[in-house]
N, C-alpha and C. Protein backbone atom coordinates (compact mmCIF):
# COMPACT_ATOMS: atom_id res chain seq x y z
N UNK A 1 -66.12 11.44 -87.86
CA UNK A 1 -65.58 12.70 -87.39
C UNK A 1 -65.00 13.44 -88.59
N UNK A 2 -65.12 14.80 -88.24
CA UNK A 2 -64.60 15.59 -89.77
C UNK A 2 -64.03 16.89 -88.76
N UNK A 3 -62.44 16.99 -89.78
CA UNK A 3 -61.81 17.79 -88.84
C UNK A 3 -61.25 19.04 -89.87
N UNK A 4 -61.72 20.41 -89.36
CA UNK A 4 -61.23 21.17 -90.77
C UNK A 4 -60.28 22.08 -89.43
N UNK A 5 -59.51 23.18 -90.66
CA UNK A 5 -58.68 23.36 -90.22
C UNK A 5 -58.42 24.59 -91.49
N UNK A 6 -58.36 26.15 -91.44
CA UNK A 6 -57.45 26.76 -92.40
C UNK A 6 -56.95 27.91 -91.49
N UNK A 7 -56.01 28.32 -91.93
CA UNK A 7 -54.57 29.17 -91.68
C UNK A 7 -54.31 30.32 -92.65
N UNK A 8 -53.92 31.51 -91.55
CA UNK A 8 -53.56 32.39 -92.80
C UNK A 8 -52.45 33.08 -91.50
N UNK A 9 -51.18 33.10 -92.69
CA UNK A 9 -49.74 33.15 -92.81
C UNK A 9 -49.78 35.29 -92.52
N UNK A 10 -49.21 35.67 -91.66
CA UNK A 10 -48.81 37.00 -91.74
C UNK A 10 -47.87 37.67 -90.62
N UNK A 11 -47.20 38.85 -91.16
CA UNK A 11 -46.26 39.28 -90.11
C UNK A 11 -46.48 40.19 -88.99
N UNK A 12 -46.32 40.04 -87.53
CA UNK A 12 -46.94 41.21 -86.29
C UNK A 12 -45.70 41.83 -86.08
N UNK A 13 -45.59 42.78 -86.20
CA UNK A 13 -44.25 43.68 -85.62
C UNK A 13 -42.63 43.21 -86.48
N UNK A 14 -42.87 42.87 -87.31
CA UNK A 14 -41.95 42.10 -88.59
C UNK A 14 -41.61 40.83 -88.21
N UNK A 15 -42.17 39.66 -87.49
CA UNK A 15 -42.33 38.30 -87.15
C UNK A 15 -42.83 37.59 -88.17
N UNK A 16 -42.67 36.43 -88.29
CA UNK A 16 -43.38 35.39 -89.23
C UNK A 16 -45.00 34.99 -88.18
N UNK A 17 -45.44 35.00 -88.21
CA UNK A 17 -46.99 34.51 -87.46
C UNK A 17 -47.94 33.61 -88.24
N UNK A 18 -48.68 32.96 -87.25
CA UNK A 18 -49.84 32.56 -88.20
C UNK A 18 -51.21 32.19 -87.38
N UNK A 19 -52.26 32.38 -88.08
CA UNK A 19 -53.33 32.39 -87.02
C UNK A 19 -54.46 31.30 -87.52
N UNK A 20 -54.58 30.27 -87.04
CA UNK A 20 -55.62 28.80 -87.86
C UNK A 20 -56.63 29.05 -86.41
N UNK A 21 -57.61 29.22 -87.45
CA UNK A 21 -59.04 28.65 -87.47
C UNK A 21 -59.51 26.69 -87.59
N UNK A 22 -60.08 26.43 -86.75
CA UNK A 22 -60.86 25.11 -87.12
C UNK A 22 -61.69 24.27 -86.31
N UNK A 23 -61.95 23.39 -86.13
CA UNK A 23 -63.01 22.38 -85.08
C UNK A 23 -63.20 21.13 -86.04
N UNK A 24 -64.11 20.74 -84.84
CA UNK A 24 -64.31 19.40 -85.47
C UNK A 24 -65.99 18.71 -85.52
N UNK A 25 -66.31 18.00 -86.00
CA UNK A 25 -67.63 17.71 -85.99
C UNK A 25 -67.79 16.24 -85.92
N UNK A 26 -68.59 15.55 -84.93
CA UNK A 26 -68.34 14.17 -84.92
C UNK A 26 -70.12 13.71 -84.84
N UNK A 27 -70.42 12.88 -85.40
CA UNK A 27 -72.12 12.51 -85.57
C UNK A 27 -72.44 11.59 -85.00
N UNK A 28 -71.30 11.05 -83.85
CA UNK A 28 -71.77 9.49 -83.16
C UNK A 28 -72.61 10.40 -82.33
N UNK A 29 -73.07 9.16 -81.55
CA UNK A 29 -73.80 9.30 -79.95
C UNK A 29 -72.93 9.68 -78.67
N UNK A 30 -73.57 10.83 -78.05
CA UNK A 30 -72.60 10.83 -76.35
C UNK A 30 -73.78 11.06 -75.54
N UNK A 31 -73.59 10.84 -74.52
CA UNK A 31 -74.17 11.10 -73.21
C UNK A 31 -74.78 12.49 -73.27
N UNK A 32 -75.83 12.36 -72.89
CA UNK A 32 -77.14 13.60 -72.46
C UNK A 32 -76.34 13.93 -70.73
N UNK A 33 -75.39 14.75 -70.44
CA UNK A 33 -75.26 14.79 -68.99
C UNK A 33 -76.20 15.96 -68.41
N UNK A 34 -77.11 16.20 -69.32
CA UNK A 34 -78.21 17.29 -68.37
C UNK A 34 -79.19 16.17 -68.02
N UNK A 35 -79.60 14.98 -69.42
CA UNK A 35 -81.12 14.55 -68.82
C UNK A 35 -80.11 13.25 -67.88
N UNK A 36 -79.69 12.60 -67.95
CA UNK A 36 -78.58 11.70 -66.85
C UNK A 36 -78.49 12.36 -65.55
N UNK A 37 -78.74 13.99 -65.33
CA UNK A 37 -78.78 14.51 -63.82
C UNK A 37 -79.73 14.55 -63.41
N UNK A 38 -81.25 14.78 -64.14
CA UNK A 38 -82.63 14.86 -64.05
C UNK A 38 -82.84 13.68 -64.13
N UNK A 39 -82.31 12.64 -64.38
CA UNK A 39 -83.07 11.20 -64.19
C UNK A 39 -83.84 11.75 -65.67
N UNK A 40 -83.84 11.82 -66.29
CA UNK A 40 -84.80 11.94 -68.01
C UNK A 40 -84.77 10.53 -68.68
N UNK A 41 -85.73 10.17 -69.45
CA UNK A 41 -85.71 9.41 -70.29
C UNK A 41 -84.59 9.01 -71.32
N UNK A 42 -84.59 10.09 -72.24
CA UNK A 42 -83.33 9.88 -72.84
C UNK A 42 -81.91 10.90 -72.14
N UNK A 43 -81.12 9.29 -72.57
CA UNK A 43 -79.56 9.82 -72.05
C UNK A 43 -78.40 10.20 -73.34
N UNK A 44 -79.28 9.48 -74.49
CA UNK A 44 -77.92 9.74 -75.51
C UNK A 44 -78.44 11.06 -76.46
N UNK A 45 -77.34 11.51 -76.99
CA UNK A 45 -77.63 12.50 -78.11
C UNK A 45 -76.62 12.43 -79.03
N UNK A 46 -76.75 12.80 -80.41
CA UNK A 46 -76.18 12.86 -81.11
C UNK A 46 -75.48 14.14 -81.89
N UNK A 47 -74.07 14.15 -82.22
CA UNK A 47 -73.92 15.05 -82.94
C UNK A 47 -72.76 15.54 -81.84
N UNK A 48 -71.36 16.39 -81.96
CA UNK A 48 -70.94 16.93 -80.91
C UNK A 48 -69.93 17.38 -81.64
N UNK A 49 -69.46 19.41 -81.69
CA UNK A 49 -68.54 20.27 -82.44
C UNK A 49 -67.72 20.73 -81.19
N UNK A 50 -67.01 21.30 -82.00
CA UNK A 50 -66.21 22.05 -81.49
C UNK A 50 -65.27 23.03 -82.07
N UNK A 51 -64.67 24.07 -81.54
CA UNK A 51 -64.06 24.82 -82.12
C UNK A 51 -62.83 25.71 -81.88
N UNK A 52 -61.90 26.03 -82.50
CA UNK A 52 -60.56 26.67 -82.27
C UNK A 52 -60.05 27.66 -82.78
N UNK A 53 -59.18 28.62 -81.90
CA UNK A 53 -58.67 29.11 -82.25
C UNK A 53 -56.83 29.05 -81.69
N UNK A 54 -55.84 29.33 -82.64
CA UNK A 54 -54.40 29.18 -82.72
C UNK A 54 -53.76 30.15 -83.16
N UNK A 55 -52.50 30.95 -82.39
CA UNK A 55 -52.01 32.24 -82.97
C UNK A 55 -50.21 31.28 -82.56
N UNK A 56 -49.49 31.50 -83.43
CA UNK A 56 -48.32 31.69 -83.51
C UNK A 56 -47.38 32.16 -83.94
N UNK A 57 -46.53 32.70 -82.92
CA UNK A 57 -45.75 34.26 -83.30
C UNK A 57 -44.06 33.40 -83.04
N UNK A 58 -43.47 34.19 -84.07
CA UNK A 58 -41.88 34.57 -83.71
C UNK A 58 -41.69 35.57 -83.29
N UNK A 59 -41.01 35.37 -82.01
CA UNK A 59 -40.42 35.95 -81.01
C UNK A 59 -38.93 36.93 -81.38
N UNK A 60 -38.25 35.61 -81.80
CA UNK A 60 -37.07 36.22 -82.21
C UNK A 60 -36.56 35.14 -83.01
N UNK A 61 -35.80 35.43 -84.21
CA UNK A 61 -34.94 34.56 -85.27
C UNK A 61 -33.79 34.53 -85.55
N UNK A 62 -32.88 33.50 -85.71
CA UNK A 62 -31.59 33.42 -85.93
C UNK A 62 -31.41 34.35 -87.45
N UNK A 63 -32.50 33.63 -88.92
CA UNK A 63 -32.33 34.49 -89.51
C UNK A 63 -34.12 34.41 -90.26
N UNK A 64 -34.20 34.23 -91.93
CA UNK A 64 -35.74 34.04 -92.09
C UNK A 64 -36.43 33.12 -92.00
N UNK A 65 -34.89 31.72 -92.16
CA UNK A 65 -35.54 30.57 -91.77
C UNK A 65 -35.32 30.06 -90.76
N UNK A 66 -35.15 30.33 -89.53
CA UNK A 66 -34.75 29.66 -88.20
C UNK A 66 -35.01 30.73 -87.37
N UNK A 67 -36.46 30.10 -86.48
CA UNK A 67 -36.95 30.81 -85.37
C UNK A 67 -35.89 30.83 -84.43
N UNK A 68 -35.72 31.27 -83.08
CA UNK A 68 -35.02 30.71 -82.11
C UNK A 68 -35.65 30.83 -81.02
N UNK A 69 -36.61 31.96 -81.05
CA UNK A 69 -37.43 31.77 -79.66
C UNK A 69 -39.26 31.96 -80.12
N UNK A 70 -40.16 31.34 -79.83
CA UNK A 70 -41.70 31.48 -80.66
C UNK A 70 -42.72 30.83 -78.92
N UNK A 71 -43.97 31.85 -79.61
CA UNK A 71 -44.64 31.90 -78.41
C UNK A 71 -45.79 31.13 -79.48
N UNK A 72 -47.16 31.08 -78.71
CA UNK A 72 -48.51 30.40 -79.05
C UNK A 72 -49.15 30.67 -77.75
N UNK A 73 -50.42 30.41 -78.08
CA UNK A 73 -51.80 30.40 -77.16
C UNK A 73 -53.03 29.79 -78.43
N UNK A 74 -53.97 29.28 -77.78
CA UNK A 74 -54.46 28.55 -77.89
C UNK A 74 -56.09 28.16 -77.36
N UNK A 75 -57.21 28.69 -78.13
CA UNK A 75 -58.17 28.41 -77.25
C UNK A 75 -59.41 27.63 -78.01
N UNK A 76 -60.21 27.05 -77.32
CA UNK A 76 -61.26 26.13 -77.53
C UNK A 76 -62.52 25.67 -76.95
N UNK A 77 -63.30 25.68 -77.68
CA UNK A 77 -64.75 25.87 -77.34
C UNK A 77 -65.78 24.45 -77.58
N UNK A 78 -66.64 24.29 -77.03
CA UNK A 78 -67.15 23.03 -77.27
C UNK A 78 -68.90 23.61 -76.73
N UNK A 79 -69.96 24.30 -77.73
CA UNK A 79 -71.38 25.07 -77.53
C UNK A 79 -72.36 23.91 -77.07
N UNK A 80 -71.82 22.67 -77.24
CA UNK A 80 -73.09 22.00 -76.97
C UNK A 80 -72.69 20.90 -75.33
N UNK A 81 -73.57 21.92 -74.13
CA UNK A 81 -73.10 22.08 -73.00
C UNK A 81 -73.91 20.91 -71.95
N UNK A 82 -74.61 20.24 -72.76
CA UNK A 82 -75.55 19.08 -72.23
C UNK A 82 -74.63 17.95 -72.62
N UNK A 83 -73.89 17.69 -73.53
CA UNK A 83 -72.97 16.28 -74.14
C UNK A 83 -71.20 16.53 -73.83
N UNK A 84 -70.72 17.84 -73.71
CA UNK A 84 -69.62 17.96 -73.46
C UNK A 84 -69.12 17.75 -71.86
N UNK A 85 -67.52 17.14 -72.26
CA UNK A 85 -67.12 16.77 -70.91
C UNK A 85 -66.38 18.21 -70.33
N UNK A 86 -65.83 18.30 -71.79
CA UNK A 86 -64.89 19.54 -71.65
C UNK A 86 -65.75 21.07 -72.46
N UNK A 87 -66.02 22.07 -71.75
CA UNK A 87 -66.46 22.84 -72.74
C UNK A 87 -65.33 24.31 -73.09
N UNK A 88 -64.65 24.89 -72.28
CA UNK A 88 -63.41 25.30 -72.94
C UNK A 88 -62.28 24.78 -72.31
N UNK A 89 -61.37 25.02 -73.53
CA UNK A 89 -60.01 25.36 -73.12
C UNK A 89 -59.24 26.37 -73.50
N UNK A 90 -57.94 26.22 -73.18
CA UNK A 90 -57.04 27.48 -73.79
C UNK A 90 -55.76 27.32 -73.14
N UNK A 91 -54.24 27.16 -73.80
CA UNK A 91 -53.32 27.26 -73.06
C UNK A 91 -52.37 28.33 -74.10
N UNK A 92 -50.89 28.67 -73.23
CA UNK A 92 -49.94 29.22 -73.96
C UNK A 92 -48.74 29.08 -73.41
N UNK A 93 -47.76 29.64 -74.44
CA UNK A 93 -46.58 29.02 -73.71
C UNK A 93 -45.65 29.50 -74.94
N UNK A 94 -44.08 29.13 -74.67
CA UNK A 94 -42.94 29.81 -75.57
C UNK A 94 -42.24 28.10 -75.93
N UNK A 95 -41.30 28.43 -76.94
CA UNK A 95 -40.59 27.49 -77.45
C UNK A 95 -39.65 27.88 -77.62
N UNK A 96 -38.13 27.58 -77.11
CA UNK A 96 -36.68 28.16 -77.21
C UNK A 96 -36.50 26.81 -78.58
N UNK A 97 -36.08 27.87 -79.69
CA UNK A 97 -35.62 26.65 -80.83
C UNK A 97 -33.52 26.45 -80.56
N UNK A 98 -33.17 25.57 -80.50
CA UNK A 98 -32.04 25.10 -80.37
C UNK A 98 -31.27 25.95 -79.38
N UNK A 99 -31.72 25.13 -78.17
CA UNK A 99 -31.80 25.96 -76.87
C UNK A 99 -29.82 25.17 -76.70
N UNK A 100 -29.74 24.09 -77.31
CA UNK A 100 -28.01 23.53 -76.74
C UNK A 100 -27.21 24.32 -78.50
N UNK A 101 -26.00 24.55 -77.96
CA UNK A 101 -24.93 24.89 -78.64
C UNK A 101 -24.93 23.46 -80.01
N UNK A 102 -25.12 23.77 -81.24
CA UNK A 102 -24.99 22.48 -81.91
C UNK A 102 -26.05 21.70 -81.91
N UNK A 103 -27.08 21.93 -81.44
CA UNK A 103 -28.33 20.71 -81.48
C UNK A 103 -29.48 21.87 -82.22
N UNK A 104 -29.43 22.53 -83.65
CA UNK A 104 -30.32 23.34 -84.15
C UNK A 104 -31.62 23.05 -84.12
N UNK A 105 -32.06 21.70 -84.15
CA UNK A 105 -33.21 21.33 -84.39
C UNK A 105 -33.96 20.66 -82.73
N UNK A 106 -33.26 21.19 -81.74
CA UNK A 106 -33.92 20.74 -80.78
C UNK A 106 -34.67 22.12 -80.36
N UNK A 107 -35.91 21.25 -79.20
CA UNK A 107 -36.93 22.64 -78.54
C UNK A 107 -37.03 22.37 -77.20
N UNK A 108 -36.99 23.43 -76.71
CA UNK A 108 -37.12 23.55 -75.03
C UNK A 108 -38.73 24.67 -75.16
N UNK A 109 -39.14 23.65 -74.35
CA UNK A 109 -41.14 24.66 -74.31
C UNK A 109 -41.63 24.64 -73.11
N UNK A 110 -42.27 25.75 -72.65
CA UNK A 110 -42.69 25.91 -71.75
C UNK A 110 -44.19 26.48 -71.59
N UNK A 111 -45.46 25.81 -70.68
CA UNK A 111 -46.52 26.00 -71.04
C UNK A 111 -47.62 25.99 -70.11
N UNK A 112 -48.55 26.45 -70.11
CA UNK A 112 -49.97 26.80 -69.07
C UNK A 112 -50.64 26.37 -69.85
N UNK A 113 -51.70 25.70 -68.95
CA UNK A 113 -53.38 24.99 -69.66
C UNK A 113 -54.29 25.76 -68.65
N UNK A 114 -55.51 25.36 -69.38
CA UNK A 114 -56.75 25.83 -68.65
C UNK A 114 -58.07 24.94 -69.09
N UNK A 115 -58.32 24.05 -68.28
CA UNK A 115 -59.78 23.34 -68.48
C UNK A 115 -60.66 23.24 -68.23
N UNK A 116 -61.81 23.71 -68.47
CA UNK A 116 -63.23 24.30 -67.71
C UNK A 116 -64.11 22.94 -67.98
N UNK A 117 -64.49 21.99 -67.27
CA UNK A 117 -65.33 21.28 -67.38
C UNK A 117 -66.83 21.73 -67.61
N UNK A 118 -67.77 20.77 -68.02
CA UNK A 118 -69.32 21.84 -68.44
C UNK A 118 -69.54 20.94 -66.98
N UNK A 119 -70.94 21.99 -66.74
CA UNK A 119 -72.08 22.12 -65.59
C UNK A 119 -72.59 20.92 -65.27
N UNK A 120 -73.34 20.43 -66.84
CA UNK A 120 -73.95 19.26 -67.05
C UNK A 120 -73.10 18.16 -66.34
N UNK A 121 -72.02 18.27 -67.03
CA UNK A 121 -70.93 16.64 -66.21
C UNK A 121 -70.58 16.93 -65.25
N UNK A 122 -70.64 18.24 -64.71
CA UNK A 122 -70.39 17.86 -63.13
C UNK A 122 -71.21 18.03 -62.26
N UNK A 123 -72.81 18.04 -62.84
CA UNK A 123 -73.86 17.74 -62.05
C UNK A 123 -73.78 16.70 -61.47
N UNK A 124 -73.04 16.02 -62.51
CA UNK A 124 -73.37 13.93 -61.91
C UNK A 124 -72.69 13.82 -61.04
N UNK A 125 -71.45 14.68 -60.67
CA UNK A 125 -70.87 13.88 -59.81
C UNK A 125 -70.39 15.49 -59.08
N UNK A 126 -71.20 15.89 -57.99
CA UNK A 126 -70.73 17.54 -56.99
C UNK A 126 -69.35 17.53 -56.50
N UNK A 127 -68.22 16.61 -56.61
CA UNK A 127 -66.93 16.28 -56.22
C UNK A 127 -65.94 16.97 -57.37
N UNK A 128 -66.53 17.13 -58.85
CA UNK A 128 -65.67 17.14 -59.93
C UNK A 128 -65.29 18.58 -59.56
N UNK A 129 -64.03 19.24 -59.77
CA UNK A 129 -63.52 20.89 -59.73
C UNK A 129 -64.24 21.29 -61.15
N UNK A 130 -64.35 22.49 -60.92
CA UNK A 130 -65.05 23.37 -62.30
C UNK A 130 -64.13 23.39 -63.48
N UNK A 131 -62.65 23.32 -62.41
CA UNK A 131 -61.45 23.38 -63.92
C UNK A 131 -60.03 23.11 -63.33
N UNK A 132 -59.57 22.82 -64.12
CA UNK A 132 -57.87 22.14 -63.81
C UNK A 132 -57.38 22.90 -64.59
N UNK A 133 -55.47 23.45 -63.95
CA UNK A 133 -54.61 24.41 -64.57
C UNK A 133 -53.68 22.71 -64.98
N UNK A 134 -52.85 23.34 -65.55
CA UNK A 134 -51.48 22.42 -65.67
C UNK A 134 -50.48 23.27 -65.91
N UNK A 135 -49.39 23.11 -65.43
CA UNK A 135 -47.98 23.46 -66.06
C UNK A 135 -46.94 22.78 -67.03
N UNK A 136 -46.22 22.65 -67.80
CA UNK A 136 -45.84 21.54 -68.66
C UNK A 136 -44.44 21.75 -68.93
N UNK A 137 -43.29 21.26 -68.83
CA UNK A 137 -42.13 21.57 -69.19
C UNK A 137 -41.77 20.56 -70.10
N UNK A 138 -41.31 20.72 -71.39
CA UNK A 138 -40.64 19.95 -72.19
C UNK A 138 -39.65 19.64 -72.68
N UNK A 139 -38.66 18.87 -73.20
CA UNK A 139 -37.77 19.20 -74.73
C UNK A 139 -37.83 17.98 -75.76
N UNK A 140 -37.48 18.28 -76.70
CA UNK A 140 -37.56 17.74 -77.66
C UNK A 140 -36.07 17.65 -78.86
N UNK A 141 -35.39 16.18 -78.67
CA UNK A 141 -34.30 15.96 -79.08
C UNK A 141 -34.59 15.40 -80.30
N UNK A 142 -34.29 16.01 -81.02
CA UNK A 142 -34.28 15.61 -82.93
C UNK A 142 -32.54 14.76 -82.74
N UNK A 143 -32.61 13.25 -82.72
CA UNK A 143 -31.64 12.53 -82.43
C UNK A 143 -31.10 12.21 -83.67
N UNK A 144 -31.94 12.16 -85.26
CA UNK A 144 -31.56 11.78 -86.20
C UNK A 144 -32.00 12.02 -87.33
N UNK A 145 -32.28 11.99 -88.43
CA UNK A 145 -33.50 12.53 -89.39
C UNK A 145 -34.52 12.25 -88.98
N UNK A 146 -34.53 11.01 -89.15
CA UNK A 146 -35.96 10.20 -88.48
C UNK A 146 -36.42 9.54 -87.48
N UNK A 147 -35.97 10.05 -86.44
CA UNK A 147 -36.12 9.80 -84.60
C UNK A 147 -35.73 10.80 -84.04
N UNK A 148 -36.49 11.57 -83.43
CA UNK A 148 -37.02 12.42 -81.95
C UNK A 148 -37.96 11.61 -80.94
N UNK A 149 -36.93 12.21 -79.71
CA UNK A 149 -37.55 11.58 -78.64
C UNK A 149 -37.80 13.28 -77.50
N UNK A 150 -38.87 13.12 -76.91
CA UNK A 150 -39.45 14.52 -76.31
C UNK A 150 -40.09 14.38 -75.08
N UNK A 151 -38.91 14.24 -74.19
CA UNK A 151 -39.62 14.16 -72.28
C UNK A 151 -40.41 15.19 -71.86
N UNK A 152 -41.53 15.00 -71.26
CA UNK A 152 -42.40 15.75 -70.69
C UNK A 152 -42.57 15.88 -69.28
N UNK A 153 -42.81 16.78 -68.80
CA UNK A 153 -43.01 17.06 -67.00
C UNK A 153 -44.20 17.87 -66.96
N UNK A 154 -45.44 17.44 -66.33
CA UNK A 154 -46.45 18.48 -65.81
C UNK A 154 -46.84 18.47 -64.86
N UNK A 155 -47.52 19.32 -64.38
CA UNK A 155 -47.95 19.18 -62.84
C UNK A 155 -49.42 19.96 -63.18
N UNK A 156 -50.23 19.22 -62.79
CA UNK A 156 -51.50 19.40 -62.90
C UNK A 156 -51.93 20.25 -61.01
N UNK A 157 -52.32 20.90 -61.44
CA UNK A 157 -53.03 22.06 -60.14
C UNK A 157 -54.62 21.66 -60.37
N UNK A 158 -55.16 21.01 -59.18
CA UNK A 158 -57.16 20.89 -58.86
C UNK A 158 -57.37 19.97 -59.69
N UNK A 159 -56.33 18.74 -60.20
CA UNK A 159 -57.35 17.79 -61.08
C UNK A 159 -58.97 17.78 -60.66
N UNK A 160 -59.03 16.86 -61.34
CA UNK A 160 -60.38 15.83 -60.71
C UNK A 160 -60.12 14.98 -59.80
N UNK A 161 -61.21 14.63 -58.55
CA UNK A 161 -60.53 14.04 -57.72
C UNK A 161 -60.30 12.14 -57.77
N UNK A 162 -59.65 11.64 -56.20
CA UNK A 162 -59.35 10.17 -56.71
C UNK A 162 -60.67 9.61 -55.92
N UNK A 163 -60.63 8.08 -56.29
CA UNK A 163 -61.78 7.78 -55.71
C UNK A 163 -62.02 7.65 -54.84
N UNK A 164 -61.51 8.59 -54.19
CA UNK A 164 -61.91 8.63 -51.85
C UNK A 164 -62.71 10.39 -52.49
N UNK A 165 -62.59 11.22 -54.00
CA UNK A 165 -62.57 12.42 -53.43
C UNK A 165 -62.26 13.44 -53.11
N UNK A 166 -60.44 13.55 -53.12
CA UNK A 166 -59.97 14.15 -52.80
C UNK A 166 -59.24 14.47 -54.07
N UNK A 167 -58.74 15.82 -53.79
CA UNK A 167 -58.07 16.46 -55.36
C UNK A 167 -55.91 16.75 -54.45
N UNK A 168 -55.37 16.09 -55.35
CA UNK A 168 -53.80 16.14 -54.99
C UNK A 168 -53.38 16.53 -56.11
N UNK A 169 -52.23 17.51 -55.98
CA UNK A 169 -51.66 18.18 -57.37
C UNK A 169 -50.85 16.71 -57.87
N UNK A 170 -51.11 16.88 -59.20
CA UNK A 170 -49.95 15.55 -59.66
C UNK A 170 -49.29 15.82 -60.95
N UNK A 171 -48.14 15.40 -60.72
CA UNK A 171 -46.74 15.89 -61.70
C UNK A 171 -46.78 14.29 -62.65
N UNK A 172 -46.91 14.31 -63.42
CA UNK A 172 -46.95 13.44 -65.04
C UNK A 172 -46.08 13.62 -65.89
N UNK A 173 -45.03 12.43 -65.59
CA UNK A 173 -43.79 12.55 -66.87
C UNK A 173 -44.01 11.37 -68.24
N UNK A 174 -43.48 12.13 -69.12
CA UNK A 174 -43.60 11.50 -70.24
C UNK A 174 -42.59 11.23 -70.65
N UNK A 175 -42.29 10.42 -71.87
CA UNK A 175 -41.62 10.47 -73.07
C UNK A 175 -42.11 9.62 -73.81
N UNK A 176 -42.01 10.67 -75.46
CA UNK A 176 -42.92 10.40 -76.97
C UNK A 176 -41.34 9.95 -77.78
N UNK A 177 -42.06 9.24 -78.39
CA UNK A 177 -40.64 8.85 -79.35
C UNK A 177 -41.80 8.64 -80.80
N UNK A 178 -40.90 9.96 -81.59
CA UNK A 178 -41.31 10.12 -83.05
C UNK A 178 -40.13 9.31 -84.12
N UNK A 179 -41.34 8.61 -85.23
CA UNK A 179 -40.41 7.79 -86.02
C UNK A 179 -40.82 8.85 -87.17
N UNK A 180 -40.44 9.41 -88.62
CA UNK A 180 -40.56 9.96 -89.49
C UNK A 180 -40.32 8.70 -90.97
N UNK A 181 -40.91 8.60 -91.24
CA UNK A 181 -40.37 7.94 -92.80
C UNK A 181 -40.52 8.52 -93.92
C-alpha cells in the first residue's frame, strides 16, 4: 500500500486553513463484486485507489496560536466500482478547542458521516442499504504530556443489516487512550 498525501497552508476570511489532497494505492488482490454477482469466472482483481479530499478552517481563535473553535469536511472517492466495498464518503463537523475553563488542550467535536456503499457489493447481498449516516459526539482529555484519553458516542442511522435482515439504529461508544513518547 502507498499512501500520499500533500497540503497547502492558507488564510479564508483571515483564518488559518488548510486544504490536503491525497489517496492511496494498494496492489494486493480484492474481490471482483460485479463478476461474484454474475456467477463469472474470475472473482479476484487486482490493484484498488482511492482518493481525498480535506479542508480545515478556523472558526475562531483565542490568539495566532490557539484555535478555539475549527470546522472540517471531508470527502472520498474510491473509481474502481467492481472491487470497492465503500465507494464514497464524506463527513463534517466542528471542534470546540478547550471547551473546560483550564483544560487548554482539551476538544469537544461534533460530527456527520456519509457512506455510499458501491452497486457491485450490494448486488450480492439485495438486503445491504445504499448508505449509512452516523452522528458522532466526542471529547478528548489531554490528561498529561503523554496520555490522552478521548470517549466517543455515535449513533449510526440505516446501518447494514443484522443477520435476520433487519437494519436498527445503533449508538457505539468508545474510548481511545493515546500514549505519546
Amino acid at each position: 500500500v502507498v499512501f500520499y498525501e500533500g497540503a497547502y497552508n492558507f488564510a479564508l476570511a483571515g483564518k488559518a486553513s488548510t486544504l490536503r489532497v491525497g489517496g492511496a494505492v494498494h496492489t494486493g488482490r480484492f474481490d471482483d463484486f460485479a463478476a461474484l454477482a454474475t456467477n463469472e469466472d474470475a472473482f479476484e482483481v487486482r490493484g484498488l485507489s482511492s482518493f481525498y479530499l480535506v479542508h480545515d478552517i478556523v472558526l475562531a481563535a483565542r490568539d495566532a496560536e490557539h484555535p478555539l473553535l475549527g470546522a472540517f469536511w471531508r470527502a472520498g472517492l474510491s473509481p474502481q466500482l467492481d472491487r470497492s466495498v465503500v465507494t464514497r464518503y464524506a463527513d463534517a463537523g466542528v471542534n470546540w478547542f478547550g471547551p473546560i475553563p483550564g483544560r487548554a488542550d482539551d476538544i469537544a467535536g461534533l460530527a456527520v458521516s456519509y457512506t455510499e456503499y458501491g452497486d457491485a457489493y450490494r448486488r450480492l447481498d439485495p438486503a445491504l442499504a445504499a448508505a449509512e449516516t452516523a452522528l458522532e459526539l466526542t471529547y478528548r482529555a489531554q490528561l498529561t504530556e503523554h496520555l490522552a484519553l478521548q470517549a466517543i458516542v455515535q449513533r449510526h442511522f440505516n446501518p447494514l443489516p443484522d443477520d435476520n435482515g433487519r437494519r436498527h439504529a445503533a449508538t457505539v461508544l468508545g474510548l481511545r487512550a493515546e500514549v505519546a513518547f
